[in-house]
Structure formats: C-alpha cells, structure tokens
PDB file of N, CA and C in Angstrom:
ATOM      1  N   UNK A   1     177.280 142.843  26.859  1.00  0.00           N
ATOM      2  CA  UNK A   1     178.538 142.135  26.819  1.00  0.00           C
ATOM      3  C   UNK A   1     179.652 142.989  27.424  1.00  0.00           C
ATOM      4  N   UNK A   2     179.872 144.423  27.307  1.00  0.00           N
ATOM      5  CA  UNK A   2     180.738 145.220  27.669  1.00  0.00           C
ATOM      6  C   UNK A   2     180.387 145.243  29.224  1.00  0.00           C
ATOM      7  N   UNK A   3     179.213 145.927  29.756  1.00  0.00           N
ATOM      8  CA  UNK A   3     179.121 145.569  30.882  1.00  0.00           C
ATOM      9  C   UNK A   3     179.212 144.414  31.959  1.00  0.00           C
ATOM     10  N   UNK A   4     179.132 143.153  31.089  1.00  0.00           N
ATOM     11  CA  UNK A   4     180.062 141.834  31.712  1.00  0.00           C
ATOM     12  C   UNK A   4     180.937 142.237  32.041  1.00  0.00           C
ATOM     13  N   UNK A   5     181.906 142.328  30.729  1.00  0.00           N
ATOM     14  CA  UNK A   5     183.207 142.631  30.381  1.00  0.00           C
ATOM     15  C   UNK A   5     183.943 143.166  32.117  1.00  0.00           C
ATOM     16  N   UNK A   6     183.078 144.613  32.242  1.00  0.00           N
ATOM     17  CA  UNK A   6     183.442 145.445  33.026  1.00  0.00           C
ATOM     18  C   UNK A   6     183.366 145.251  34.496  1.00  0.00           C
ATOM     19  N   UNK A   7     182.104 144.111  34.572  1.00  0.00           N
ATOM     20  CA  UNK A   7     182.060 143.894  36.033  1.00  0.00           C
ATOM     21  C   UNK A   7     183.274 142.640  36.293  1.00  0.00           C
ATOM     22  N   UNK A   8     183.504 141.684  35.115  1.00  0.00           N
ATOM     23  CA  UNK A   8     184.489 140.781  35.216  1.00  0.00           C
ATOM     24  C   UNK A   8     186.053 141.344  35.673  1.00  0.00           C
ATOM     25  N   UNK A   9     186.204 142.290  34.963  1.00  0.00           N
ATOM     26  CA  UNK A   9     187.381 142.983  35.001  1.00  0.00           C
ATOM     27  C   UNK A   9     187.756 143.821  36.388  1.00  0.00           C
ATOM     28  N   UNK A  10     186.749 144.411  36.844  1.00  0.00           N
ATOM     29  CA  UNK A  10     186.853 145.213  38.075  1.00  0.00           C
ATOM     30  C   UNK A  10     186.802 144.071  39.335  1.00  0.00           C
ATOM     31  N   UNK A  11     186.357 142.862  39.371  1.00  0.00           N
ATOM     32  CA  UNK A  11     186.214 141.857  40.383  1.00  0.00           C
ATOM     33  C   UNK A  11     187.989 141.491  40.282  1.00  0.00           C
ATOM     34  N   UNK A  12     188.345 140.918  38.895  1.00  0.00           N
ATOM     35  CA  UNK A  12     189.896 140.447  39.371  1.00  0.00           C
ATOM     36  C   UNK A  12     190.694 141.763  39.508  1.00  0.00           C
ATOM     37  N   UNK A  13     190.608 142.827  39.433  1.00  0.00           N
ATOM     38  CA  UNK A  13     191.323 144.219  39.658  1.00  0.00           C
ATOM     39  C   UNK A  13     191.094 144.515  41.526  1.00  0.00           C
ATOM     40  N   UNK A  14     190.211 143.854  41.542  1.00  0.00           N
ATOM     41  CA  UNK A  14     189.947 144.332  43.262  1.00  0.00           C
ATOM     42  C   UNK A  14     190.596 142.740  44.097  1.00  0.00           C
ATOM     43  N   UNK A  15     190.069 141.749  43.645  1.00  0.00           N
ATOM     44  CA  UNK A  15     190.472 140.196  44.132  1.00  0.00           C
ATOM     45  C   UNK A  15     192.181 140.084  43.555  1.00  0.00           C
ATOM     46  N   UNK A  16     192.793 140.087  42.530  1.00  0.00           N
ATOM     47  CA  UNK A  16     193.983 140.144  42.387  1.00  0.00           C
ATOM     48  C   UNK A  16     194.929 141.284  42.114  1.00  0.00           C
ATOM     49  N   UNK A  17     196.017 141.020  41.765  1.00  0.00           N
ATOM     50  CA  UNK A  17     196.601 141.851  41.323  1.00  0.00           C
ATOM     51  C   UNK A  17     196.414 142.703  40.350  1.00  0.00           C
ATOM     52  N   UNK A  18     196.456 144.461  40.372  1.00  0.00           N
ATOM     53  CA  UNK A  18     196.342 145.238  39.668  1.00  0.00           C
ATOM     54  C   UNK A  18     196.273 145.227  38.338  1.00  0.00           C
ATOM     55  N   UNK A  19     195.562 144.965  37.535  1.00  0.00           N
ATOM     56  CA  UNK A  19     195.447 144.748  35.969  1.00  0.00           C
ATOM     57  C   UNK A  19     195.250 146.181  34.989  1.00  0.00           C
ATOM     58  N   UNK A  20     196.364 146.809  34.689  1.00  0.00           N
ATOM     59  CA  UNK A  20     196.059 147.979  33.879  1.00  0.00           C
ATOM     60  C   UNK A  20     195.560 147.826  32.590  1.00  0.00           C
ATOM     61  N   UNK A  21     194.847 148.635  31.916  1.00  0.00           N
ATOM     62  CA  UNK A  21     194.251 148.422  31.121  1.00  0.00           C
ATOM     63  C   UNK A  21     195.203 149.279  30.000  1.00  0.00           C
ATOM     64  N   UNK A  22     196.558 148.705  29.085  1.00  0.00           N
ATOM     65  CA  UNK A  22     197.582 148.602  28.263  1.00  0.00           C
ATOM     66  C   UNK A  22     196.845 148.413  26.360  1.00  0.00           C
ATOM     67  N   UNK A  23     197.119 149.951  25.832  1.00  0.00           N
ATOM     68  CA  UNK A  23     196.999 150.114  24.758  1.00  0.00           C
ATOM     69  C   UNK A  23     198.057 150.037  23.936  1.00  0.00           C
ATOM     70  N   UNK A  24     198.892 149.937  24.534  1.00  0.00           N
ATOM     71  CA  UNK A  24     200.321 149.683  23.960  1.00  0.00           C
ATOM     72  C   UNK A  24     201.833 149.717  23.999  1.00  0.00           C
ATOM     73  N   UNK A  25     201.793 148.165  24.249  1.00  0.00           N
ATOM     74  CA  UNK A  25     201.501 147.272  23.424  1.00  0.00           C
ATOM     75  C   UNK A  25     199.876 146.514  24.236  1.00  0.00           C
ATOM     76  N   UNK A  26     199.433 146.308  23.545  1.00  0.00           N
ATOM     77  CA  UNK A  26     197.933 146.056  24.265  1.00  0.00           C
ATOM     78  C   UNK A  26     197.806 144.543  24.759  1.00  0.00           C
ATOM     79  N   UNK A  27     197.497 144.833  26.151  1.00  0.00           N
ATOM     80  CA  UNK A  27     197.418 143.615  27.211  1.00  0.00           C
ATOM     81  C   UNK A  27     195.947 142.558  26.649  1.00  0.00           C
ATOM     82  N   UNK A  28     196.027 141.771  27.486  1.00  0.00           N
ATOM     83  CA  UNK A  28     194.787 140.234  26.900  1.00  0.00           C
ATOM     84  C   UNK A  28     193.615 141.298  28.139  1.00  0.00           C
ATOM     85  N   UNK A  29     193.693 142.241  28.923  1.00  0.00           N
ATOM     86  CA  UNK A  29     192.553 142.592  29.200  1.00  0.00           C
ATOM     87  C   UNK A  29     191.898 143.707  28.332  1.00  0.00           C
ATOM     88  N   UNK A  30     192.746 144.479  27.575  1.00  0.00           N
ATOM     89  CA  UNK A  30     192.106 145.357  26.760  1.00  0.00           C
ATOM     90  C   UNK A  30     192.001 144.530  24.790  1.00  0.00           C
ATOM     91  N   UNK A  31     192.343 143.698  25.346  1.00  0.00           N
ATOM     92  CA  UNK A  31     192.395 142.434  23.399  1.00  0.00           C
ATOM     93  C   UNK A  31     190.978 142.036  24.039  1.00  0.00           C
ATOM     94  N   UNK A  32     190.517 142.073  24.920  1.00  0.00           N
ATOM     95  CA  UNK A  32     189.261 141.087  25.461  1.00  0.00           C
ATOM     96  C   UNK A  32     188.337 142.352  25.545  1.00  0.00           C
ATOM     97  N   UNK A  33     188.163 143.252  25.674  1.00  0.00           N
ATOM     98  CA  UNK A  33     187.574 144.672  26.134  1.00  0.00           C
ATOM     99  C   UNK A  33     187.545 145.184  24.073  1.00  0.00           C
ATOM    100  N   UNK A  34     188.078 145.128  23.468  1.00  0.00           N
ATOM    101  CA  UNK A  34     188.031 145.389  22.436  1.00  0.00           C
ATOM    102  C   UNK A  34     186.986 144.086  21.307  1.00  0.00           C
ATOM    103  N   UNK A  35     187.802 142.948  21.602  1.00  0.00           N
ATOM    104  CA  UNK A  35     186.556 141.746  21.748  1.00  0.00           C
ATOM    105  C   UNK A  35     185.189 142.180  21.593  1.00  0.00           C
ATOM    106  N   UNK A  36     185.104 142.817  23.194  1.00  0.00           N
ATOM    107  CA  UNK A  36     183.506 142.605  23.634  1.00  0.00           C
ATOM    108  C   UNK A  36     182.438 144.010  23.026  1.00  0.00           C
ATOM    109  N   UNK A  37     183.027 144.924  22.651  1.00  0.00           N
ATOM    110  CA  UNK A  37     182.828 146.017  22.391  1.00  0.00           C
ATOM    111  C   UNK A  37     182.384 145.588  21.024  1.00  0.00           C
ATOM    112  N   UNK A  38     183.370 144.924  19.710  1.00  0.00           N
ATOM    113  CA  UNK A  38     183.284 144.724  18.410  1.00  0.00           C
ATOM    114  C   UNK A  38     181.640 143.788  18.351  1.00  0.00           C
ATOM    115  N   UNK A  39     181.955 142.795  19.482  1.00  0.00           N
ATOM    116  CA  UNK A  39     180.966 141.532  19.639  1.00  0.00           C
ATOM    117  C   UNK A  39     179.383 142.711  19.732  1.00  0.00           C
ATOM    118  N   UNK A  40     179.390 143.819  20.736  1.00  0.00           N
ATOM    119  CA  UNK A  40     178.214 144.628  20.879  1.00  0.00           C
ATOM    120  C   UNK A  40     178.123 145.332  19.718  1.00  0.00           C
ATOM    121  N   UNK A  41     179.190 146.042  19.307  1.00  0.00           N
ATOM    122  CA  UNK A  41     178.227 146.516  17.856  1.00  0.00           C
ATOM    123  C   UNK A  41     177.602 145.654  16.261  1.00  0.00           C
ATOM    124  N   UNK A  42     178.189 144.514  16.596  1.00  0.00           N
ATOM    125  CA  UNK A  42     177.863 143.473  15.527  1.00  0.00           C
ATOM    126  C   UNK A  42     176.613 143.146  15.569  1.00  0.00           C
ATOM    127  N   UNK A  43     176.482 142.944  17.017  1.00  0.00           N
ATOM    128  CA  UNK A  43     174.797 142.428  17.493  1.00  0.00           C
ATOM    129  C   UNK A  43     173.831 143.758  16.893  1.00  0.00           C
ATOM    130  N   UNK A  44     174.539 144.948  17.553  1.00  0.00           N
ATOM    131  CA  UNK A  44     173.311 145.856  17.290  1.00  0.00           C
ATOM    132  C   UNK A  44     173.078 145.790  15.516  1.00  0.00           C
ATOM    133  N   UNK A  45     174.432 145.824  15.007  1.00  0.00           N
ATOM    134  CA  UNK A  45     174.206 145.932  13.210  1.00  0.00           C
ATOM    135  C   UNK A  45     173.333 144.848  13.010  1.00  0.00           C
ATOM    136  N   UNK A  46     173.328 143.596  13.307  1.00  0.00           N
ATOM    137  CA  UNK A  46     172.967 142.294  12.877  1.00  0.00           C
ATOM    138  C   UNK A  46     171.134 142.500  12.963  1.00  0.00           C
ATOM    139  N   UNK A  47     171.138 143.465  14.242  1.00  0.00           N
ATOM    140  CA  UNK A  47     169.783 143.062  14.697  1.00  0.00           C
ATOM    141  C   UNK A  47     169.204 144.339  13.824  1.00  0.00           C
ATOM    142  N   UNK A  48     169.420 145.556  13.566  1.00  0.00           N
ATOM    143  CA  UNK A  48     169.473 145.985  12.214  1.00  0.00           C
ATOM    144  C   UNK A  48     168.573 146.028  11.286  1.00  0.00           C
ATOM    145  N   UNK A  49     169.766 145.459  10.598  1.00  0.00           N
ATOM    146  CA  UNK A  49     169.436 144.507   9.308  1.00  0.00           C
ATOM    147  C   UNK A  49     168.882 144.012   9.409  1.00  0.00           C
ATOM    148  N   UNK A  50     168.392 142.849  10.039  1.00  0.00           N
ATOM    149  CA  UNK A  50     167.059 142.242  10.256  1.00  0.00           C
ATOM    150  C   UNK A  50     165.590 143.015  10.159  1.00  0.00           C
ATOM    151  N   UNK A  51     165.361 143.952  10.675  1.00  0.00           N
ATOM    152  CA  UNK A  51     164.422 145.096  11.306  1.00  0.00           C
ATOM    153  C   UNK A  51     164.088 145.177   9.514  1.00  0.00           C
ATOM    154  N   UNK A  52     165.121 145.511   9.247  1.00  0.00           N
ATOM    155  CA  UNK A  52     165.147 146.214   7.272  1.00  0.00           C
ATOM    156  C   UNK A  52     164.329 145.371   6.200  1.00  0.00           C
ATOM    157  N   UNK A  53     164.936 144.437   6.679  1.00  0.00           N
ATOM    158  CA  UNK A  53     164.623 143.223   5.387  1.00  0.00           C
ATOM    159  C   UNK A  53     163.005 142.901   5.489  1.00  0.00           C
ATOM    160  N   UNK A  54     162.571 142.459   6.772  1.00  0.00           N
ATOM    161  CA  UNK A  54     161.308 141.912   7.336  1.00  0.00           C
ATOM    162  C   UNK A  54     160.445 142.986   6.935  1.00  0.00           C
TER     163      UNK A  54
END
C-alpha cells in the first residue's frame, strides 16, 4: 500500500505541480501517506493474529 502510495505520489510530483510533503501543518499528501502506512501495519497485525489463534 505504501509503495502505491509512493509511486502515486511521485507521478503527480513529476506530471504536476510540486507537491511537498508538509508535516506541519500536515498537507492531504502526507494525511494520505500516514493513511497508508497505518492501513500496512494493521494488515501485518491482523494477519498476525490470525497465524496465533489457528
């Protein structure tokens, strides 16, 4: 998901206008980059736990 993230991000950084990546106050590309990061470690916990129980 992060590596999406990253190839998505570097395509409109090269095709449009310069998009910095703003911790603060934090921009919708790093609210989306933080997103995708939370979304990857959830998966790895989720998948986990699973492994445990079974």
């Amino acid at each position: 998901m992060t590596l999406i993230w990253f190839i998505v991000w570097l395509i409109a950084n090269l095709v449009g206008t310069r998009e910095p990546l703003l911790f603060d106050p934090v921009n919708a590309w790093t609210a989306t980059l933080i997103l995708a990061i939370a979304l990857d470690l959830t998966g790895a916990h989720a998948g986990n736990t699973a492994k445990r129980r079974g």
